[in-house]
C-alpha atoms as a PDB file:
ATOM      1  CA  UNK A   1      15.998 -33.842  -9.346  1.00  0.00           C
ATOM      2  CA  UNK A   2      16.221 -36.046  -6.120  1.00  0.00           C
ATOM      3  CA  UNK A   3      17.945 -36.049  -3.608  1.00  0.00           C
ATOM      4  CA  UNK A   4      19.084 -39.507  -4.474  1.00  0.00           C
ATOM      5  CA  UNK A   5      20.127 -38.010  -8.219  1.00  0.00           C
ATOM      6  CA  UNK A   6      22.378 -35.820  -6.310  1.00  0.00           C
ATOM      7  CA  UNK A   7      24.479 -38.690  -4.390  1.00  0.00           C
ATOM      8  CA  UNK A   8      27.783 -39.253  -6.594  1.00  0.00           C
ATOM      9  CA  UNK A   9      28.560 -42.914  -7.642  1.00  0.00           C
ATOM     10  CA  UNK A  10      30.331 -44.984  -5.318  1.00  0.00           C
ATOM     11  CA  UNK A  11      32.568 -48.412  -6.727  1.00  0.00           C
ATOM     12  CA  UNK A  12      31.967 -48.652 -10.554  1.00  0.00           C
ATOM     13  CA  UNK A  13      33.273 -52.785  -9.805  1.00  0.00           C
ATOM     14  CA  UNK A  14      32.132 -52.915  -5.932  1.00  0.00           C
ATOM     15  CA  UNK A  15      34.181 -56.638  -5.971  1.00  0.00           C
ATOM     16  CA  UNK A  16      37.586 -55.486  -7.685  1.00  0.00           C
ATOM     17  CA  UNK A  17      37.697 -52.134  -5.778  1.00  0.00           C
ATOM     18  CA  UNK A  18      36.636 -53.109  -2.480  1.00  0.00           C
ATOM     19  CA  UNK A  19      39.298 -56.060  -2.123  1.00  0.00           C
ATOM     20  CA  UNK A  20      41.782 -53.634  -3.910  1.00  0.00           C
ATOM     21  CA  UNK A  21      40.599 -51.083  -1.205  1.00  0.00           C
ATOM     22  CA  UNK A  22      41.020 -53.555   1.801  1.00  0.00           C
ATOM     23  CA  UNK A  23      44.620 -54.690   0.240  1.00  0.00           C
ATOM     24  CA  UNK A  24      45.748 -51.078   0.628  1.00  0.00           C
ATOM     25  CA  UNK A  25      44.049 -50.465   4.505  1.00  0.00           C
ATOM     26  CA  UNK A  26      45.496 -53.908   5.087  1.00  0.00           C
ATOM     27  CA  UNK A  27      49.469 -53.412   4.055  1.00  0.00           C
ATOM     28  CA  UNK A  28      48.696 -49.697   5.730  1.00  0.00           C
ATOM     29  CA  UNK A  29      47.818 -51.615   9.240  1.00  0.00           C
ATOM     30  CA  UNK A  30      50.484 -54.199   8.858  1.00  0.00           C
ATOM     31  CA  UNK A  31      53.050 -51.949   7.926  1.00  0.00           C
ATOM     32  CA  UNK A  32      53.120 -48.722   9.811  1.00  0.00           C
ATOM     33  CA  UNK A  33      54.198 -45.721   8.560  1.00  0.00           C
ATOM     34  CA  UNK A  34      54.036 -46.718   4.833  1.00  0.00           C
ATOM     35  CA  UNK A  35      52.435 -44.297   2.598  1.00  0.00           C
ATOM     36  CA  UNK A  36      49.577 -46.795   0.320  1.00  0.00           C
ATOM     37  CA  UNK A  37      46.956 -45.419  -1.939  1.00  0.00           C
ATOM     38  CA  UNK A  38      43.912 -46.798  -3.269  1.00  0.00           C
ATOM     39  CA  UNK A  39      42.601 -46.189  -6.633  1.00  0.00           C
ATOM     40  CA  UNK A  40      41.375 -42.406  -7.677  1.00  0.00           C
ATOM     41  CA  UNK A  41      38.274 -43.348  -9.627  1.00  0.00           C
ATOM     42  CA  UNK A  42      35.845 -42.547  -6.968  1.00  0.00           C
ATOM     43  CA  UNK A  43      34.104 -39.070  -6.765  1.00  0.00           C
ATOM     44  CA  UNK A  44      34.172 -39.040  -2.631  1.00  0.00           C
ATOM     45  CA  UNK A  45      31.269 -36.335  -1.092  1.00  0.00           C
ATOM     46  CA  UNK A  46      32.493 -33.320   0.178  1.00  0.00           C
ATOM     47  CA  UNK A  47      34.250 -33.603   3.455  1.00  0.00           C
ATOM     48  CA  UNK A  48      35.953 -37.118   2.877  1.00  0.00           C
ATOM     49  CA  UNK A  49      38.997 -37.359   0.930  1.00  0.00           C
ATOM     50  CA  UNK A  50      39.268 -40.197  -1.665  1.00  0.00           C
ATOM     51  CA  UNK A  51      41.166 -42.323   1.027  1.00  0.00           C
ATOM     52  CA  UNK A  52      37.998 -42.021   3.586  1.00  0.00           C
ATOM     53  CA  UNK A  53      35.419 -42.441   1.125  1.00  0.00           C
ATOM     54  CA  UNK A  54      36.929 -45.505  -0.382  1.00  0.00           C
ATOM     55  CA  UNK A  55      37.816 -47.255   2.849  1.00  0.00           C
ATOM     56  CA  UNK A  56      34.314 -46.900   4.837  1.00  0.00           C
ATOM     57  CA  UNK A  57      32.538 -48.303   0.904  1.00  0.00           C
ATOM     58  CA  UNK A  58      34.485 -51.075   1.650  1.00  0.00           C
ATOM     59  CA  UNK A  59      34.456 -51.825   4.816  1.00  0.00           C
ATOM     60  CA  UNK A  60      31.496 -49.940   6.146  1.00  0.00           C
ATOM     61  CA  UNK A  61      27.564 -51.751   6.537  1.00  0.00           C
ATOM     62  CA  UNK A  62      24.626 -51.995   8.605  1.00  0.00           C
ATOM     63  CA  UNK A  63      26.450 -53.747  10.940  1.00  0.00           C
ATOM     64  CA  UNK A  64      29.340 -51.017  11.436  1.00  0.00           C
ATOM     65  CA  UNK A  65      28.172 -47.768  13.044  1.00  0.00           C
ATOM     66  CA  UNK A  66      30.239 -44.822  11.562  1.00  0.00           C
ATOM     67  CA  UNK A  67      30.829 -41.401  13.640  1.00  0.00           C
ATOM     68  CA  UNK A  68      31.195 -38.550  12.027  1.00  0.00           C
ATOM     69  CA  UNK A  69      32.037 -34.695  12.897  1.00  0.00           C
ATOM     70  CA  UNK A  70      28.665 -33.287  13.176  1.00  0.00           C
ATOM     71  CA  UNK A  71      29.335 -31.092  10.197  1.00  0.00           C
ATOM     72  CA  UNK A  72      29.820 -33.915   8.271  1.00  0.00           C
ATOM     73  CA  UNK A  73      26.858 -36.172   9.791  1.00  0.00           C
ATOM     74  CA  UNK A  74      24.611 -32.887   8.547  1.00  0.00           C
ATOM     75  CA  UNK A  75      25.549 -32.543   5.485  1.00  0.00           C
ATOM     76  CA  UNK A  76      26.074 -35.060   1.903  1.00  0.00           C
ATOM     77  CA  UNK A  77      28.620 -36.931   3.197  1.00  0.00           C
ATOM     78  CA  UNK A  78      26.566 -38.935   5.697  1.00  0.00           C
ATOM     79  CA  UNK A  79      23.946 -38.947   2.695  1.00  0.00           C
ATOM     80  CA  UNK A  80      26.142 -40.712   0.525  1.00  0.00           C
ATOM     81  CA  UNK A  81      26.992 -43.180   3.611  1.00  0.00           C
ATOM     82  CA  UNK A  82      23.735 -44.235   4.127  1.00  0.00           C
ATOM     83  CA  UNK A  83      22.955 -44.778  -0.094  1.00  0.00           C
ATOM     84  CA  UNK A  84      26.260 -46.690  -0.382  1.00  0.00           C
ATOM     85  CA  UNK A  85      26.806 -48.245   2.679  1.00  0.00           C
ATOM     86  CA  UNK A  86      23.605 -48.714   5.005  1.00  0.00           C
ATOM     87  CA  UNK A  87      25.405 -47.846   7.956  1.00  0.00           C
ATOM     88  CA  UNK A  88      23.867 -46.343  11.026  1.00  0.00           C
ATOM     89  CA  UNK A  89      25.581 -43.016  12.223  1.00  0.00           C
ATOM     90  CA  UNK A  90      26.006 -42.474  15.780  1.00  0.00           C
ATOM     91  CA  UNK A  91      26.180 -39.464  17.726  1.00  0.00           C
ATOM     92  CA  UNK A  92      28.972 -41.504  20.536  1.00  0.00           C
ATOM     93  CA  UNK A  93      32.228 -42.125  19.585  1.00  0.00           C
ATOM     94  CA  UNK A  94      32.455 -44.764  22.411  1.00  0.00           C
ATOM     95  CA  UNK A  95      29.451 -46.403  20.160  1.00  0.00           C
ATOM     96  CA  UNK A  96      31.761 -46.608  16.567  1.00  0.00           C
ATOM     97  CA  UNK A  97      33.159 -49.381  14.459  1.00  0.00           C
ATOM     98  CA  UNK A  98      34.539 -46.772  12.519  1.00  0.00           C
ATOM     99  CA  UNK A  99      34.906 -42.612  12.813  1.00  0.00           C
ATOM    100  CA  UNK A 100      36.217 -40.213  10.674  1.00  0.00           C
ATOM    101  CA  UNK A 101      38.571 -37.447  12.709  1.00  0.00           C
ATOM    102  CA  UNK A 102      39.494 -34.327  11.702  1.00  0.00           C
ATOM    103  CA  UNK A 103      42.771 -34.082  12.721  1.00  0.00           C
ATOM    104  CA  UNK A 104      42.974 -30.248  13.401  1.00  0.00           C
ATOM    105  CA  UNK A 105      40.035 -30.268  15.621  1.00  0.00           C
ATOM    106  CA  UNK A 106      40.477 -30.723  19.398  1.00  0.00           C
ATOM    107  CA  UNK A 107      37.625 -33.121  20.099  1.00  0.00           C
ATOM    108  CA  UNK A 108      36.849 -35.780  20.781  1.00  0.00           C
ATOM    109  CA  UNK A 109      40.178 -37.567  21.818  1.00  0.00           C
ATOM    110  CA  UNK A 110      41.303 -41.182  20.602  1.00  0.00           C
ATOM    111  CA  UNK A 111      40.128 -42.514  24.201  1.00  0.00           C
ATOM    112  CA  UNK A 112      36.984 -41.267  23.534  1.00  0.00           C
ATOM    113  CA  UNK A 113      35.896 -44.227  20.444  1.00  0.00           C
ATOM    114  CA  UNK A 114      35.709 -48.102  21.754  1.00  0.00           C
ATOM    115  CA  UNK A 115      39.276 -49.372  22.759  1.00  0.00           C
ATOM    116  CA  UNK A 116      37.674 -52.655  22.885  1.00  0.00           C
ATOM    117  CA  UNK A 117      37.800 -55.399  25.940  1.00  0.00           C
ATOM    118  CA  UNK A 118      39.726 -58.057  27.214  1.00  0.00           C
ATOM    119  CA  UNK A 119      37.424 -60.532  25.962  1.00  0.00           C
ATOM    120  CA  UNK A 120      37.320 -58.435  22.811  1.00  0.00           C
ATOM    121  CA  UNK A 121      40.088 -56.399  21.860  1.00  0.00           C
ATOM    122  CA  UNK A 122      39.604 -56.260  17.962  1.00  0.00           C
ATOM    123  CA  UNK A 123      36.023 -54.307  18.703  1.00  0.00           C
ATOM    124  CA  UNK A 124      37.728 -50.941  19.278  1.00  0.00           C
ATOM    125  CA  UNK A 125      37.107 -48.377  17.062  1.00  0.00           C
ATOM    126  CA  UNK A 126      39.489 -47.636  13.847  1.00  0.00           C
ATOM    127  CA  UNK A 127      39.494 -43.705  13.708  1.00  0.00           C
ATOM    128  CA  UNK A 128      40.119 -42.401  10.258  1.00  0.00           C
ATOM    129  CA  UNK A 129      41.721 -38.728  10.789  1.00  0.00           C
ATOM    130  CA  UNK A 130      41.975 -36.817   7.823  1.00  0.00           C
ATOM    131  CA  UNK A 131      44.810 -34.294   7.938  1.00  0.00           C
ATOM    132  CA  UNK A 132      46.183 -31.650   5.540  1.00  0.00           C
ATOM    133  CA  UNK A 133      48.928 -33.503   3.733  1.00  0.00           C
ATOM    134  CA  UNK A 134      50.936 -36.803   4.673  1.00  0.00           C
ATOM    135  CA  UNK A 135      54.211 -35.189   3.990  1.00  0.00           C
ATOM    136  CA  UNK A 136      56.246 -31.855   5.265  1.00  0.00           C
ATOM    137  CA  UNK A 137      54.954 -31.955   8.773  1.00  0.00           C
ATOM    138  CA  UNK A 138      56.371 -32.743  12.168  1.00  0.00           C
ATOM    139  CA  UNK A 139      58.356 -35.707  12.145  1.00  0.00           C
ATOM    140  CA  UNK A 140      57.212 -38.548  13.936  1.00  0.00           C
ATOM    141  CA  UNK A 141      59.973 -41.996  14.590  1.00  0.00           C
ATOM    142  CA  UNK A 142      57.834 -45.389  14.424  1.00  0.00           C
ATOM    143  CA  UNK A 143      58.517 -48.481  15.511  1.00  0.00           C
ATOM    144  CA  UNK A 144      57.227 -51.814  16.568  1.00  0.00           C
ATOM    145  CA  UNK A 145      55.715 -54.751  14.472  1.00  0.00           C
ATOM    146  CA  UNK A 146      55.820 -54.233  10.579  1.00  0.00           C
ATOM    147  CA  UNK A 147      58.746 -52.333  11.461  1.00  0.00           C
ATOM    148  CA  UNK A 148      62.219 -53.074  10.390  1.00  0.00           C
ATOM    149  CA  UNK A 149      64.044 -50.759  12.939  1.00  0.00           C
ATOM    150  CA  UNK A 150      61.925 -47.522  12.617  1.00  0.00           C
ATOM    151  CA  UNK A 151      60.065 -45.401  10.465  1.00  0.00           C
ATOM    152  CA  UNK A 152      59.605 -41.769  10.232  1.00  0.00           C
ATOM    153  CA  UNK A 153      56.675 -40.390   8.734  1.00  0.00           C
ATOM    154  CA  UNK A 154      55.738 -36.297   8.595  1.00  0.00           C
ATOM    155  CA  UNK A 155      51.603 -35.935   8.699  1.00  0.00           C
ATOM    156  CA  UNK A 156      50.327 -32.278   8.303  1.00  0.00           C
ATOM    157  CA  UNK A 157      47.626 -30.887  10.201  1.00  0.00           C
ATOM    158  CA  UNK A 158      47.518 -32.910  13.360  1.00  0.00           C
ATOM    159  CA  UNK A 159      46.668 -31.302  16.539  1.00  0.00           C
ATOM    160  CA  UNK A 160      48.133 -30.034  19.419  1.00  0.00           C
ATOM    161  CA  UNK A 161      48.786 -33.099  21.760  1.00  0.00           C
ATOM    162  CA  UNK A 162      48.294 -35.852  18.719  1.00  0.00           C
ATOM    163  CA  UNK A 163      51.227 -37.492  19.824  1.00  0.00           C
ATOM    164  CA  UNK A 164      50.913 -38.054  23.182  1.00  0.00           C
ATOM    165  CA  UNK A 165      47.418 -39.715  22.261  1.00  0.00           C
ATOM    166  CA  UNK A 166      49.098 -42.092  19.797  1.00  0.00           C
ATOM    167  CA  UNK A 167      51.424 -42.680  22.649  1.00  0.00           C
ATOM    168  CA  UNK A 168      49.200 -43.319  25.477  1.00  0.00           C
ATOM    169  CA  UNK A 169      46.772 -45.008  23.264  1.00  0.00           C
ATOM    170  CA  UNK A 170      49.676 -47.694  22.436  1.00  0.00           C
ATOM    171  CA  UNK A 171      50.596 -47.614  25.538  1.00  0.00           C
ATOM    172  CA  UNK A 172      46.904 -49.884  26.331  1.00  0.00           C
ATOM    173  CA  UNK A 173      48.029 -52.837  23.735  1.00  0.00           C
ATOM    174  CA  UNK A 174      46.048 -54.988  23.181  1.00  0.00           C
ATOM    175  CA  UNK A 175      43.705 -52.450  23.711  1.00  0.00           C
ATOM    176  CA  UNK A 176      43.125 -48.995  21.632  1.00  0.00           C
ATOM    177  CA  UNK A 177      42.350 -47.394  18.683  1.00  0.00           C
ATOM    178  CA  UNK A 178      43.790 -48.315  15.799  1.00  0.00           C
ATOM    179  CA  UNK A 179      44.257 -44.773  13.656  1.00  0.00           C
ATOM    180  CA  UNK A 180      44.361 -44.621  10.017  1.00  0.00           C
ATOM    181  CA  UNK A 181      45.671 -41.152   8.459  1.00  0.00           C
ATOM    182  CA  UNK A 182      44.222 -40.368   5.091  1.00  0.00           C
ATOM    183  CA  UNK A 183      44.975 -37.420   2.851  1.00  0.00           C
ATOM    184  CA  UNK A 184      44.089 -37.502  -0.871  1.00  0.00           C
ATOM    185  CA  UNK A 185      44.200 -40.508  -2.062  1.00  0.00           C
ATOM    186  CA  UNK A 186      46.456 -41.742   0.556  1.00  0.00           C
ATOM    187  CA  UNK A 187      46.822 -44.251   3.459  1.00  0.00           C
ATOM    188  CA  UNK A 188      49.272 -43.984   6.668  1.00  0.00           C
ATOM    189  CA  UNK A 189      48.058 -46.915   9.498  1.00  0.00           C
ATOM    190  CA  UNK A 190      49.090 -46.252  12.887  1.00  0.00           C
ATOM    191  CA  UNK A 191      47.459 -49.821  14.559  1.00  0.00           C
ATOM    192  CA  UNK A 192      47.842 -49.602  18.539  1.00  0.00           C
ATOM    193  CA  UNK A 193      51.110 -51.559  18.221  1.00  0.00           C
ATOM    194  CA  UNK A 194      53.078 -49.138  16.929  1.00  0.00           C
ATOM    195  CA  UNK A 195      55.250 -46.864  19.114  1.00  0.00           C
ATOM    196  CA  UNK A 196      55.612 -43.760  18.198  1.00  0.00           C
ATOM    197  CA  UNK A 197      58.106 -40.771  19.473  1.00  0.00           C
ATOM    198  CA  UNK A 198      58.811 -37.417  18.116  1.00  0.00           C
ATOM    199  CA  UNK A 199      61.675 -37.285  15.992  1.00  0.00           C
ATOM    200  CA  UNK A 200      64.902 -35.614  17.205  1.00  0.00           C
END
């Protein structure tokens, strides 16, 4: 068997599941704090949850350098990247189109990827972070554009200090990040415009 034999399937219907993919990662940017799942029929590689490994297959390419945690970038996941995808890994977050976070780890921080330029804002990095669970953590109060009023939403798994990135990275609008939480089969955006407070 090859090592190719051993890469699981990616899209089944690449068109139909990477626009339903980009629908979901779309209405998760545009409306903070809402919990959006794409479709369970992918068998992700171990170390990305369903959520990950759907949105980098469709919106990762040759053209998109992906970090990953070096466990991760060692191992099948950044295997299967490279079969599905083409992308280039990169060992620099500053370097990323797109990066894949463990939440619970302490490095590297959120103004560590690209928080893109005046010129070119919309070049900054969008950090996946995979936590534990999108529900029964810490509560955290959202609000800003896509927000009627505000939003709470209770990620699990997150760091020490998480917060105060988000905050300080929205704090640089229209630079920054724009974070993506994934868990599962689930989405929760947290785009640089958002501002985000610990809940009382």
């Amino acid at each position: 068997m090859t090592a190719q034999d051993m890469i699981s399937p990616g899209f089944s219907d690449p068109v139909f599941q990477s626009q339903a993919a980009f629908r979901a990662l779309l209405a998760a940017l545009s409306e903070p704090g809402t919990l959006q799942c794409v479709t369970d029929d992918i068998t992700p590689p171990e170390g990305l949850a369903t959520a990950t490994a759907t949105a980098l297959l469709a919106l990762a390419d040759y053209e998109t350098p992906v970090w990953l945690p070096e466990a991760l970038r060692n191992g099948p996941a950044a295997a299967w990247l490279r079969f599905h995808c083409g992308v280039a890994l990169v060992d620099e977050p500053i370097k990323a189109a797109f990066a894949v976070l463990d939440g619970a780890t302490d490095e590297p921080k959120l103004s560590d990827f690209n928080l893109g330029t005046d010129q070119f804002p919309d070049r900054s990095t969008t950090v996946i972070v995979q936590v534990a669970g999108l529900e029964g953590g810490a509560a955290l109060t959202l609000s800003g554009p896509g927000i009627p009023g505000e939003r709470t939403i209770a990620a699990q798994g997150l760091r020490p200090g998480f917060t105060d990135e988000l905050r300080e990275n929205g704090a640089l609008y229209p630079l920054g990040v724009d974070v993506v939480l994934a868990h599962g089969a689930g989405l929760i955006g947290l785009p640089r415009s958002t501002q985000i407070k610990e809940a009382r």
